[in-house]
N, C-alpha and C. Protein backbone atom coordinates (compact mmCIF):
# COMPACT_ATOMS: atom_id res chain seq x y z
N UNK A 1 26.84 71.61 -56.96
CA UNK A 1 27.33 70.63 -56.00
C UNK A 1 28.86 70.70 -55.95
N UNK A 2 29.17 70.92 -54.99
CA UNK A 2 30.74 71.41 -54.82
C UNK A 2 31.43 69.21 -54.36
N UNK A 3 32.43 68.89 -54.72
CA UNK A 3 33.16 67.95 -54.88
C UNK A 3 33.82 67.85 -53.37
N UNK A 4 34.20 66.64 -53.43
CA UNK A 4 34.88 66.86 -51.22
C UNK A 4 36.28 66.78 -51.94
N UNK A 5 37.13 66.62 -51.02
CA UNK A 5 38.47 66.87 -51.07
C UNK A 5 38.72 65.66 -52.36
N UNK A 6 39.35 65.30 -53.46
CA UNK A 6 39.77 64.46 -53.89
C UNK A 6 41.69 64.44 -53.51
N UNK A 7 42.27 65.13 -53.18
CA UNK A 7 43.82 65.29 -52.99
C UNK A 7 43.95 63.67 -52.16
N UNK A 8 43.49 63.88 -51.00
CA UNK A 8 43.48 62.79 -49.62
C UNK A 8 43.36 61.30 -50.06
N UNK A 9 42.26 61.41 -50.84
CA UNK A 9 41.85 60.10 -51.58
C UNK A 9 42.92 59.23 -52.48
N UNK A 10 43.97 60.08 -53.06
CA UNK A 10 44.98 59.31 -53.99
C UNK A 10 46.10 59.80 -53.79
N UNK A 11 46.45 60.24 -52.81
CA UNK A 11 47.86 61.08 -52.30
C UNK A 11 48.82 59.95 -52.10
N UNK A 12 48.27 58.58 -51.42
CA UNK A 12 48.59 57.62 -51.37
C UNK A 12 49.63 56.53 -52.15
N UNK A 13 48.75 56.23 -52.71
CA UNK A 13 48.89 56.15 -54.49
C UNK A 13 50.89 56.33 -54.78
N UNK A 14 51.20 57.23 -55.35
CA UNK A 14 52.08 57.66 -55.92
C UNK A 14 53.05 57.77 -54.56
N UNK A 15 53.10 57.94 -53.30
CA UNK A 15 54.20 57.62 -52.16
C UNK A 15 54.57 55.99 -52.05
N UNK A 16 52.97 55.36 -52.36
CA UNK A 16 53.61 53.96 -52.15
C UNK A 16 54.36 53.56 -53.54
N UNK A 17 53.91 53.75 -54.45
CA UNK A 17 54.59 53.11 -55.41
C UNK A 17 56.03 53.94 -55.30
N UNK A 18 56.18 54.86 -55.45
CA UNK A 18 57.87 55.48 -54.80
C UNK A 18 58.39 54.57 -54.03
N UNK A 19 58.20 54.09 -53.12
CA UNK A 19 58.88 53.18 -52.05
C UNK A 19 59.00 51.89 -52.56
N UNK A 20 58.13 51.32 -53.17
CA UNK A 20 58.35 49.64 -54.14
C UNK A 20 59.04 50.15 -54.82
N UNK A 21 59.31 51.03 -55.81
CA UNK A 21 59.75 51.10 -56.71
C UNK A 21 61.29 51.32 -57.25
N UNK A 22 61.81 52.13 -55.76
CA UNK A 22 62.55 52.39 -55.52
C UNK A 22 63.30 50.74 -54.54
N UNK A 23 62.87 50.35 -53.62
CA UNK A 23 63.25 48.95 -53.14
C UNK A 23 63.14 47.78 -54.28
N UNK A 24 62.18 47.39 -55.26
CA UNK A 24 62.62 46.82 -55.97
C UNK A 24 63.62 46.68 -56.81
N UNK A 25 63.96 48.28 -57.39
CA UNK A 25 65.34 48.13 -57.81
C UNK A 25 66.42 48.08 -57.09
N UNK A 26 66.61 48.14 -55.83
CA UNK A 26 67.70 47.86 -54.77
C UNK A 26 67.63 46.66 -54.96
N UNK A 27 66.48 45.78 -54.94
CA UNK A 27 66.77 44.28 -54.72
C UNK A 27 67.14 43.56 -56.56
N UNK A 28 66.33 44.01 -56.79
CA UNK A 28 67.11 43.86 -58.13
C UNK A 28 68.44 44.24 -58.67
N UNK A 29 69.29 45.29 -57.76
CA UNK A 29 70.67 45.33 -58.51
C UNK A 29 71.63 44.27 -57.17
N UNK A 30 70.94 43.82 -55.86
CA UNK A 30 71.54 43.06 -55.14
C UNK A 30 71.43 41.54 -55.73
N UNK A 31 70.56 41.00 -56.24
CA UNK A 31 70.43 39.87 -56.69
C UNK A 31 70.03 39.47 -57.76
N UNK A 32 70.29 40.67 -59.18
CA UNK A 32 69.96 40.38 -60.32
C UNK A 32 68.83 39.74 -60.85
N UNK A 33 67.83 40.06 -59.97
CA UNK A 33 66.60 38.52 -60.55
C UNK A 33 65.47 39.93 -61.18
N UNK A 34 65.41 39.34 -62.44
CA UNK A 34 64.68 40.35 -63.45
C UNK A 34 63.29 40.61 -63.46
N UNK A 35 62.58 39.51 -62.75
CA UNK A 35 61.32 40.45 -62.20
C UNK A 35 61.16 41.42 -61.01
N UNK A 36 62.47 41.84 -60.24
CA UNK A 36 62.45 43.01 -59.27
C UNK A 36 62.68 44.06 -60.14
N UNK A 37 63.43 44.20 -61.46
CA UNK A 37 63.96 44.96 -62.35
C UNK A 37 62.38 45.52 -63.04
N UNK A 38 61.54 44.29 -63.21
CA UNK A 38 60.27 44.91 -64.08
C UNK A 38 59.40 45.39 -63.47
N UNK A 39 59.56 44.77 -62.09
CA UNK A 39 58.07 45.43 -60.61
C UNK A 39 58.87 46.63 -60.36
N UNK A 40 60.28 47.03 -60.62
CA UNK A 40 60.38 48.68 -59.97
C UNK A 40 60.62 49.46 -61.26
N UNK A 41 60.30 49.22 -62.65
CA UNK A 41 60.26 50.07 -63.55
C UNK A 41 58.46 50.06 -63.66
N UNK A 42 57.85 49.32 -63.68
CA UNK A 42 56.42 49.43 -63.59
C UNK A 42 55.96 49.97 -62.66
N UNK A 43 56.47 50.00 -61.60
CA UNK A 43 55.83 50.52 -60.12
C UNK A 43 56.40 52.00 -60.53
N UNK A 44 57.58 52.33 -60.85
CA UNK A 44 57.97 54.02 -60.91
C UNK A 44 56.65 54.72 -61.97
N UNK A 45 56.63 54.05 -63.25
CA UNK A 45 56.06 54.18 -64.23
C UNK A 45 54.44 54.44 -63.78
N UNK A 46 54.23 54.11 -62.86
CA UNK A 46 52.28 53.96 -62.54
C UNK A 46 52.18 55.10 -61.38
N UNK A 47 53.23 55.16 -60.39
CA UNK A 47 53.87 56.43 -59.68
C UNK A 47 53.67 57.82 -60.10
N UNK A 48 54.52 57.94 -61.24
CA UNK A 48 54.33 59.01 -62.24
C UNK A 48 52.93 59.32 -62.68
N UNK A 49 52.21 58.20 -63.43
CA UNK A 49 50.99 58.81 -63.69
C UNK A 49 50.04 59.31 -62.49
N UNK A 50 50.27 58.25 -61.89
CA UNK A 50 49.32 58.63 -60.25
C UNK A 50 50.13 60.07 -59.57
N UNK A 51 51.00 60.11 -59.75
CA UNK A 51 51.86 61.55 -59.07
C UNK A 51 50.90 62.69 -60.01
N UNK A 52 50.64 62.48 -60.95
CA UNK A 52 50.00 64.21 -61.84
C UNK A 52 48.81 63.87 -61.97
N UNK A 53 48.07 62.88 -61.36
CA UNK A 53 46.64 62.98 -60.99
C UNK A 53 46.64 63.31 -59.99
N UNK A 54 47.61 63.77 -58.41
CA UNK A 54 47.56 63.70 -57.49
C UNK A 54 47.44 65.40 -57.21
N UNK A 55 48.97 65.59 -58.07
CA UNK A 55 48.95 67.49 -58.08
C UNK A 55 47.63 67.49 -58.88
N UNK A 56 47.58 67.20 -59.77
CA UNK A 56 45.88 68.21 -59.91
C UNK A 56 45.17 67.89 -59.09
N UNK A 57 45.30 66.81 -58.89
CA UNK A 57 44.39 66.95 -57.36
C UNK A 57 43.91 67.81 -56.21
N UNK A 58 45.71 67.86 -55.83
CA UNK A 58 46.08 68.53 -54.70
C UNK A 58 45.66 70.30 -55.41
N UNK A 59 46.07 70.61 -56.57
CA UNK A 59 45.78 71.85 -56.72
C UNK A 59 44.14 72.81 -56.91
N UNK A 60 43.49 71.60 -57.32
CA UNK A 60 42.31 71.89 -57.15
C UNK A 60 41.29 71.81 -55.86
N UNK A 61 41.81 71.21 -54.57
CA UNK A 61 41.38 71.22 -53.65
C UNK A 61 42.15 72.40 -52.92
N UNK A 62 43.42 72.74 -53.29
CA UNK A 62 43.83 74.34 -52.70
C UNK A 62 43.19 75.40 -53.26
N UNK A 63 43.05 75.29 -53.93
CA UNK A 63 42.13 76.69 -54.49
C UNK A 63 40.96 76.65 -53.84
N UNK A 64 39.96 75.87 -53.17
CA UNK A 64 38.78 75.70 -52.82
C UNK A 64 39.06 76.71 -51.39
N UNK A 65 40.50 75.76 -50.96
CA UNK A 65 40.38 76.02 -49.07
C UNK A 65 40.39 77.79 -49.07
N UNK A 66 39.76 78.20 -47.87
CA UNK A 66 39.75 79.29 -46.98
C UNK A 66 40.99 79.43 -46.36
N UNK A 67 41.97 80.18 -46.98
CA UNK A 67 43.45 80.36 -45.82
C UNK A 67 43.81 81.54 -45.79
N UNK A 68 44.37 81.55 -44.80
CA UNK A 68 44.70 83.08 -44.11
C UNK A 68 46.46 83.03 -44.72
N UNK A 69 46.71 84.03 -44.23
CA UNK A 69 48.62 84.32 -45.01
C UNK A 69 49.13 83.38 -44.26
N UNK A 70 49.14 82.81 -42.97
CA UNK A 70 50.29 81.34 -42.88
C UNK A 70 50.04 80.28 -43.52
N UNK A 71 48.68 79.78 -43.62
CA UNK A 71 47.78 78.91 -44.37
C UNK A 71 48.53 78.61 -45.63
N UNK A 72 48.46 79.85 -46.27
CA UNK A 72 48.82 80.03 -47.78
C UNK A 72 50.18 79.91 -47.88
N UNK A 73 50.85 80.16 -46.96
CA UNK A 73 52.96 79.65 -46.43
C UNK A 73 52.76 78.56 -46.62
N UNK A 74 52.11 77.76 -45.78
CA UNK A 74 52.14 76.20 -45.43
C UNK A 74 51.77 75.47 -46.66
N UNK A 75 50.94 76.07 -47.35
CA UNK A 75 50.09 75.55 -48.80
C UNK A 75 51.35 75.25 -49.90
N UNK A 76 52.08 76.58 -49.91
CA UNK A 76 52.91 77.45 -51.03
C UNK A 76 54.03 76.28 -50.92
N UNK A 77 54.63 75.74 -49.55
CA UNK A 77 55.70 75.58 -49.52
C UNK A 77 55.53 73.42 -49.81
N UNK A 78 54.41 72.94 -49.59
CA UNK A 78 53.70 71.88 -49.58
C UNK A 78 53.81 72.22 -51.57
N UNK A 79 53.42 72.76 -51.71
CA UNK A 79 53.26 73.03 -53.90
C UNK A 79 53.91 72.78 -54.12
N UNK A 80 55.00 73.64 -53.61
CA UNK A 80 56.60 73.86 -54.39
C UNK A 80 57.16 72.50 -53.85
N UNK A 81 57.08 71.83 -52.99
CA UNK A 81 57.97 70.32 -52.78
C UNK A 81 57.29 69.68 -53.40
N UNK A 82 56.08 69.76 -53.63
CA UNK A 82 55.43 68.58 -54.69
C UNK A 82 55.74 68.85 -55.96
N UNK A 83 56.20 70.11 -56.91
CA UNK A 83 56.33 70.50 -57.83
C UNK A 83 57.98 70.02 -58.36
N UNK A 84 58.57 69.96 -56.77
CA UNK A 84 60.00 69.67 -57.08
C UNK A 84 59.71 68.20 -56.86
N UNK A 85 59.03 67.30 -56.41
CA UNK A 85 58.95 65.81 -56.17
C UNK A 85 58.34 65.29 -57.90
N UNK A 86 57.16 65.86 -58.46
CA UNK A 86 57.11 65.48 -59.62
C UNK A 86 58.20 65.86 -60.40
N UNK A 87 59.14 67.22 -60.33
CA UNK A 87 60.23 67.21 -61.67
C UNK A 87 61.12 65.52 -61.60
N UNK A 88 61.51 65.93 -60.15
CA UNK A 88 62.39 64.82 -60.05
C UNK A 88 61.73 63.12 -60.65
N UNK A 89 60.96 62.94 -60.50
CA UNK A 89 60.12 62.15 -60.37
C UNK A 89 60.19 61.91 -62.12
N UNK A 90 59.35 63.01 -62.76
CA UNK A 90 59.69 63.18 -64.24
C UNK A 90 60.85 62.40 -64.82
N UNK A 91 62.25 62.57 -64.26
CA UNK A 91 63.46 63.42 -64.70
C UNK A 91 63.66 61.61 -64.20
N UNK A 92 63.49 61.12 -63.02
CA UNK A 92 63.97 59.06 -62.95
C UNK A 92 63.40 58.81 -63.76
N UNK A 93 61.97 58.89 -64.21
CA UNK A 93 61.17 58.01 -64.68
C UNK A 93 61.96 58.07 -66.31
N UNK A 94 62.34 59.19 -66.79
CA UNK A 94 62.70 58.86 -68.09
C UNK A 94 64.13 58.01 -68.55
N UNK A 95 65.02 58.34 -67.24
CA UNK A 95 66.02 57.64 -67.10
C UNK A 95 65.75 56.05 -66.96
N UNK A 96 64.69 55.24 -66.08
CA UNK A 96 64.39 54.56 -65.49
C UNK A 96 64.08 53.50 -67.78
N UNK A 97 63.50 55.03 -67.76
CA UNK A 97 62.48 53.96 -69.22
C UNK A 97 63.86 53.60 -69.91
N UNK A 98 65.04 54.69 -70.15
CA UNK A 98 65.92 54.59 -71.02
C UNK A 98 67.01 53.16 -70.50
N UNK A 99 67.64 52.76 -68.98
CA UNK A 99 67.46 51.71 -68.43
C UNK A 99 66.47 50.54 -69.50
N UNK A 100 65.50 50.25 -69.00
CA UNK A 100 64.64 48.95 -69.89
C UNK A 100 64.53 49.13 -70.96
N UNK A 101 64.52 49.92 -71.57
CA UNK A 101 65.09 50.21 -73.14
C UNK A 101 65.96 49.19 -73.32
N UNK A 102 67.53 49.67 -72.95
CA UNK A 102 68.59 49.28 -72.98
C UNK A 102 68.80 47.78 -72.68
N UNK A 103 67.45 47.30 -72.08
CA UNK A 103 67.73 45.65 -71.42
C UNK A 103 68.85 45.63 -70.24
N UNK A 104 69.45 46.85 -69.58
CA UNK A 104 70.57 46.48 -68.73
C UNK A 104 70.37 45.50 -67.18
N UNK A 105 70.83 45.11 -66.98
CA UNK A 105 70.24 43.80 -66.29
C UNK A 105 69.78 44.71 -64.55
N UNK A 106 70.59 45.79 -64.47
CA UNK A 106 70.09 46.44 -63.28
C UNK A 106 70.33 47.97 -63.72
N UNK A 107 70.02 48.62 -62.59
CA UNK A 107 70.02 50.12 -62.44
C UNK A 107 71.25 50.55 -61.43
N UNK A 108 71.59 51.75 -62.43
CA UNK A 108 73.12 52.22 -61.71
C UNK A 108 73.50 52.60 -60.51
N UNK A 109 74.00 53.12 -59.45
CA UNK A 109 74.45 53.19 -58.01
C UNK A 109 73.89 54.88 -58.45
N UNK A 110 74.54 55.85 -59.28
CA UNK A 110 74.00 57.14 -59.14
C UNK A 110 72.36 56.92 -59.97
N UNK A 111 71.73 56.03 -60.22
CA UNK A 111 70.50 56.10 -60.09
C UNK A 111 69.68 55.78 -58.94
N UNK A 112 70.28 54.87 -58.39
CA UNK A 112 69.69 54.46 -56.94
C UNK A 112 69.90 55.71 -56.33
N UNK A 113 71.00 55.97 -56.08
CA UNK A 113 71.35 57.46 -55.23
C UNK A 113 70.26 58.90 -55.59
N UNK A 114 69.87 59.23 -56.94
CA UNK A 114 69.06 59.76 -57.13
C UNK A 114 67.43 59.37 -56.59
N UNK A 115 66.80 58.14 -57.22
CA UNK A 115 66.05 57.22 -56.67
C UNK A 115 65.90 57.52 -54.53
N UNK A 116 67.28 57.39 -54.32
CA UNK A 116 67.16 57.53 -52.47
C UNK A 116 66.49 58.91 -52.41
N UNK A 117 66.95 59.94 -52.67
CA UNK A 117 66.61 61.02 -52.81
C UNK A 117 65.26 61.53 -53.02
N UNK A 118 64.83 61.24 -54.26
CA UNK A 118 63.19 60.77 -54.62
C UNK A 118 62.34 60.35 -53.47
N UNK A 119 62.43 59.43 -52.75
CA UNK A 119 62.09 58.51 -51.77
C UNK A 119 61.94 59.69 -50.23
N UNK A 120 63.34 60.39 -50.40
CA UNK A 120 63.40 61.28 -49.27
C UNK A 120 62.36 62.06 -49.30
N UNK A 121 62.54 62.82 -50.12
CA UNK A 121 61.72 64.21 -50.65
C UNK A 121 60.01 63.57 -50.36
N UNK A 122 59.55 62.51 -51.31
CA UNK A 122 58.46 61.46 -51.05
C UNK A 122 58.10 61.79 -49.62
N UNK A 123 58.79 60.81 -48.76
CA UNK A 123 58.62 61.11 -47.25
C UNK A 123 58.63 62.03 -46.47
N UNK A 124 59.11 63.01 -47.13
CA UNK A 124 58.73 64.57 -46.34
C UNK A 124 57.33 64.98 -46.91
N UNK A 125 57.56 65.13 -48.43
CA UNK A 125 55.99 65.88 -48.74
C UNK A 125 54.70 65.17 -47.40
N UNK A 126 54.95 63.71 -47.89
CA UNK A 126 54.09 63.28 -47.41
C UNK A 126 54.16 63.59 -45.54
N UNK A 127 54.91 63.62 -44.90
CA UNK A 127 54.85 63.76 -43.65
C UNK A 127 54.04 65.40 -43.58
N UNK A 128 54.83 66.37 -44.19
CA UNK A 128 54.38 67.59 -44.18
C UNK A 128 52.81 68.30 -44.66
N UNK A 129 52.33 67.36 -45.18
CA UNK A 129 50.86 67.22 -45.69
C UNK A 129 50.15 66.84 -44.72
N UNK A 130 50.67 65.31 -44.18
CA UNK A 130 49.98 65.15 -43.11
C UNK A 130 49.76 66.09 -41.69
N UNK A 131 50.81 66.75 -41.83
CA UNK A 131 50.88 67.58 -40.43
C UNK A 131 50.09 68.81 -40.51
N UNK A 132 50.47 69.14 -41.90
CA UNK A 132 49.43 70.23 -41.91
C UNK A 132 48.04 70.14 -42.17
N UNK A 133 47.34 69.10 -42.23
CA UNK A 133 46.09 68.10 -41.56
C UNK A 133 45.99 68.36 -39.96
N UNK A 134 46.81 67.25 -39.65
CA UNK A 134 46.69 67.00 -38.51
C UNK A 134 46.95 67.88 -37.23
N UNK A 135 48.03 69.12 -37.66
CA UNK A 135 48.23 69.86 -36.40
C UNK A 135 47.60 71.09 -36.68
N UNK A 136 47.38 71.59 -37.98
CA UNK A 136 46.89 73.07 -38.06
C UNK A 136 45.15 72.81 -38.50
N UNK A 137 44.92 71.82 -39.01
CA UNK A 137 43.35 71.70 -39.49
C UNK A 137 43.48 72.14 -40.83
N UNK A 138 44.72 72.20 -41.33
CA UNK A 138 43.68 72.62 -42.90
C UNK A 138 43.57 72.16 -43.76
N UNK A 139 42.41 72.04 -44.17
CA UNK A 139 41.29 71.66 -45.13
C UNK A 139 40.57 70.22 -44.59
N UNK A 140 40.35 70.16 -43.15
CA UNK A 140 39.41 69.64 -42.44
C UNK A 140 38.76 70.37 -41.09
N UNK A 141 37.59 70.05 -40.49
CA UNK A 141 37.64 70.69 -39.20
C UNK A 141 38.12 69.93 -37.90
N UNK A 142 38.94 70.59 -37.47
CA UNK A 142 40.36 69.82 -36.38
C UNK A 142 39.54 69.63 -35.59
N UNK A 143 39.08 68.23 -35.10
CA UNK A 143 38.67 67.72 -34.37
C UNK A 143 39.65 67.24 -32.76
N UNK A 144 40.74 67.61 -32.80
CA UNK A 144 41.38 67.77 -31.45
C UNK A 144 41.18 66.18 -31.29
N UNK A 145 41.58 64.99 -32.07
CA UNK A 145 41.54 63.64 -31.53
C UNK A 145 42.90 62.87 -31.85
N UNK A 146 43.65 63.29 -31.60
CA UNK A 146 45.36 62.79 -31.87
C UNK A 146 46.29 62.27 -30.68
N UNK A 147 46.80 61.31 -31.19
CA UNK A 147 47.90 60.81 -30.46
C UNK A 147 48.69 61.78 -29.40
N UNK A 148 49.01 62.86 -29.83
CA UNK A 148 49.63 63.57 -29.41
C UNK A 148 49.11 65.30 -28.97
N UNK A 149 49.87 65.84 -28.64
CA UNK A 149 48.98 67.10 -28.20
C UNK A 149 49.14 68.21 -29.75
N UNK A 150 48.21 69.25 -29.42
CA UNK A 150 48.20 69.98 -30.73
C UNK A 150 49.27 70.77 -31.03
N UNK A 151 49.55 71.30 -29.59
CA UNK A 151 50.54 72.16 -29.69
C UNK A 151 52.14 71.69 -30.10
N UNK A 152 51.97 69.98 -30.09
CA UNK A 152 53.72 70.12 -30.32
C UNK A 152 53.66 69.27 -31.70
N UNK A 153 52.45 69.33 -32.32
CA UNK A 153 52.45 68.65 -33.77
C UNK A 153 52.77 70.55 -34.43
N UNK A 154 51.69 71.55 -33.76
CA UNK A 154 52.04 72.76 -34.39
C UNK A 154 53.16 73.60 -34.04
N UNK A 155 53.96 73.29 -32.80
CA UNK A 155 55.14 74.04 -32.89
C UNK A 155 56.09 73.21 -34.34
N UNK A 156 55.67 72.15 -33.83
CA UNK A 156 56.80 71.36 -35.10
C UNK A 156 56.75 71.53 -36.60
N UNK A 157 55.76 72.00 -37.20
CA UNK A 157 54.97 72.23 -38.39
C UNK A 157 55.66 73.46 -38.56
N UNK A 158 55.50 74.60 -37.44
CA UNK A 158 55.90 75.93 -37.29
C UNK A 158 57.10 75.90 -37.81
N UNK A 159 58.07 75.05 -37.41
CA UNK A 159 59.89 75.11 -37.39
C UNK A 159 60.09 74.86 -38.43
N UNK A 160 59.70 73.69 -38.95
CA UNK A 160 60.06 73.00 -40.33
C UNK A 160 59.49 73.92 -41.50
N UNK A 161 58.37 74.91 -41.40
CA UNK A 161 57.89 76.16 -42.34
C UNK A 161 59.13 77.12 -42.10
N UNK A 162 58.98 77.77 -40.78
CA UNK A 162 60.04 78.84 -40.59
C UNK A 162 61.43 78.78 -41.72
N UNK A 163 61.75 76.94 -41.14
CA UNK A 163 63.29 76.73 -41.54
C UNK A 163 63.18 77.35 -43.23
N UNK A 164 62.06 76.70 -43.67
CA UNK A 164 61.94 77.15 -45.53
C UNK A 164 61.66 78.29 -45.90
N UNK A 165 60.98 78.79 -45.36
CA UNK A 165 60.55 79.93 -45.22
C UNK A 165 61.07 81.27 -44.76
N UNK A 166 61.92 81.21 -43.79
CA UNK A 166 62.53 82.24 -43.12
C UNK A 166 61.65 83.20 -42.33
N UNK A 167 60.25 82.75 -41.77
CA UNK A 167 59.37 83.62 -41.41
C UNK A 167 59.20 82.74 -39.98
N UNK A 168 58.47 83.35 -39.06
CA UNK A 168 58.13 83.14 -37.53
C UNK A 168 56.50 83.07 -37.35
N UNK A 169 55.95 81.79 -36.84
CA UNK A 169 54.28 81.71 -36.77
C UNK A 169 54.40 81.14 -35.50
N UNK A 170 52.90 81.86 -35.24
CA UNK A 170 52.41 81.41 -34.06
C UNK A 170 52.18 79.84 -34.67
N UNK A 171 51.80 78.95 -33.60
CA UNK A 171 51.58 77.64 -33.61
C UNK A 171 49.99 77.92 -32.92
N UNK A 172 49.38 78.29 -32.43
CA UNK A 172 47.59 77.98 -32.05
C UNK A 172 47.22 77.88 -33.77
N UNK A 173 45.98 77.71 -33.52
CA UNK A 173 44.97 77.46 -35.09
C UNK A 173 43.23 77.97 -34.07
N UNK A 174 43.52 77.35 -32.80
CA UNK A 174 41.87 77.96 -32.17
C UNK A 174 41.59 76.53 -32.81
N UNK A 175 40.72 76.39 -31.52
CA UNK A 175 39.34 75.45 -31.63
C UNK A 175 38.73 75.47 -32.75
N UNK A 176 37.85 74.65 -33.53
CA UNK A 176 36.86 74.61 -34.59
C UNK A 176 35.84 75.24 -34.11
N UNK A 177 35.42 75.21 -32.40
CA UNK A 177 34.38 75.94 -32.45
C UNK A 177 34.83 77.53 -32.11
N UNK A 178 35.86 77.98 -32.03
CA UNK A 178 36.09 78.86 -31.99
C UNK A 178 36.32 79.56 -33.27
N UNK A 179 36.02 79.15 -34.68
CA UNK A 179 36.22 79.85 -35.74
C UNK A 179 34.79 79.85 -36.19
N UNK A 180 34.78 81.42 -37.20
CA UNK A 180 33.53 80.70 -37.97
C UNK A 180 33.43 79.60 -38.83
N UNK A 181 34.66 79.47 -39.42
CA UNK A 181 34.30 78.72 -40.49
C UNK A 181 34.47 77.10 -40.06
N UNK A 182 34.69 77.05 -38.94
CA UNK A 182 34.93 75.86 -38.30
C UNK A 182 36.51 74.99 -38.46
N UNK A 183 37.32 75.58 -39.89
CA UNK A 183 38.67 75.63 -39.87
C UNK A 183 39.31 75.92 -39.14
N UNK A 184 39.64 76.33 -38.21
CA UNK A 184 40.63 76.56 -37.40
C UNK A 184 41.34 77.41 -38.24
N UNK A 185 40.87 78.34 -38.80
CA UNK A 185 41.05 79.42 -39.63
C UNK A 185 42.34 80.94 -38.77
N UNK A 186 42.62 80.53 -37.31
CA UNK A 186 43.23 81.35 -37.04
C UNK A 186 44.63 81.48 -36.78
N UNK A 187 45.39 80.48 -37.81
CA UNK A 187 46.49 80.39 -37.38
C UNK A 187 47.33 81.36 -38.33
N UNK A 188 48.24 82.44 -37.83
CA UNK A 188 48.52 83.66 -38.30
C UNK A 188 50.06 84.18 -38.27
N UNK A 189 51.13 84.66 -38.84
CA UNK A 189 52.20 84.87 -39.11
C UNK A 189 52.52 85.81 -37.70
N UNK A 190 53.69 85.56 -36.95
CA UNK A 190 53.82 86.34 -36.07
C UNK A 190 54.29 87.97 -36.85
């Protein structure tokens, strides 16, 4: 019995607590009140664990998918920002503990500034995950039911790979019923 996607299910998880966690300590170094100080060291802290249930997550549902060489671009480059979102992620959280250690009544301006950063990176993985869902189909079968048209979720997907990448893709993927595998399995490196 093969398992369905678990990545999708808790990807969630660890972006939201990034965003409390990160705003609680903003509001906590604006108005000193020490339970924003303990909801954004607890919220980073539960982040973290949920962040490396998420990559194994995410890594064990990539190995499953069927991808062709752009597929595996789009995959590769989605890893490596999540790989750089947990270091970083790692790398606050221990700062964050050494902070409440210390009892200091808030968190520093180049921690917030790091923290913003965190948050950024956060909001890209996550946008870039979604897109490569939503505009190329992979690792669902693209059901063509979106807000917007396919082609300018996949030219846009295209640019923002290229830019990292330094490589040029077509933007089609083909119909689901136009593949066998019902992936939209044809989206291919120019």
């Amino acid at each position: 019995m093969q398992l369905p996607p678990i990545h999708p299910a808790i990807v969630h998880f660890p972006i939201a607590l990034i965003i409390v966690a990160f705003f609680a300590d903003l509001i906590a170094r604006i108005t000193g009140r020490q339970s924003f100080r303990n909801f954004g060291f607890w919220s980073l802290l539960v982040a973290l664990g949920t962040g490396v249930l998420t990559l194994i997550a995410g890594y064990a549902d990539m190995v499953r998918l069927p991808l062709n060489a752009a597929g595996e671009d789009f995959v590769r480059l989605h890893m490596i920002s999540g790989l750089t979102l947990a270091a970083l992620l790692i790398v606050l959280t221990i700062w964050r503990w050494r902070i409440w250690k210390a009892q200091l009544p808030a968190v520093s301006r180049a921690f917030l500034g790091t923290g913003c950063l965190l948050l950024l990176l956060t909001l890209f993985q996550g946008w870039y995950g979604g897109e490569m869902v939503y505009s190329q189909g992979l690792g669902v079968a693209a059901a063509g039911k979106s807000p917007e048209m396919a082609t300018q979720a996949q030219e846009r997907l295209a640019a923002v790979t290229g830019f990292f990448t330094g490589k040029e893709y077509q933007t089609a993927i083909g119909s689901p019923a136009s593949s066998e595998s019902g992936r939209g399995a044809s989206l291919e490196k120019k």
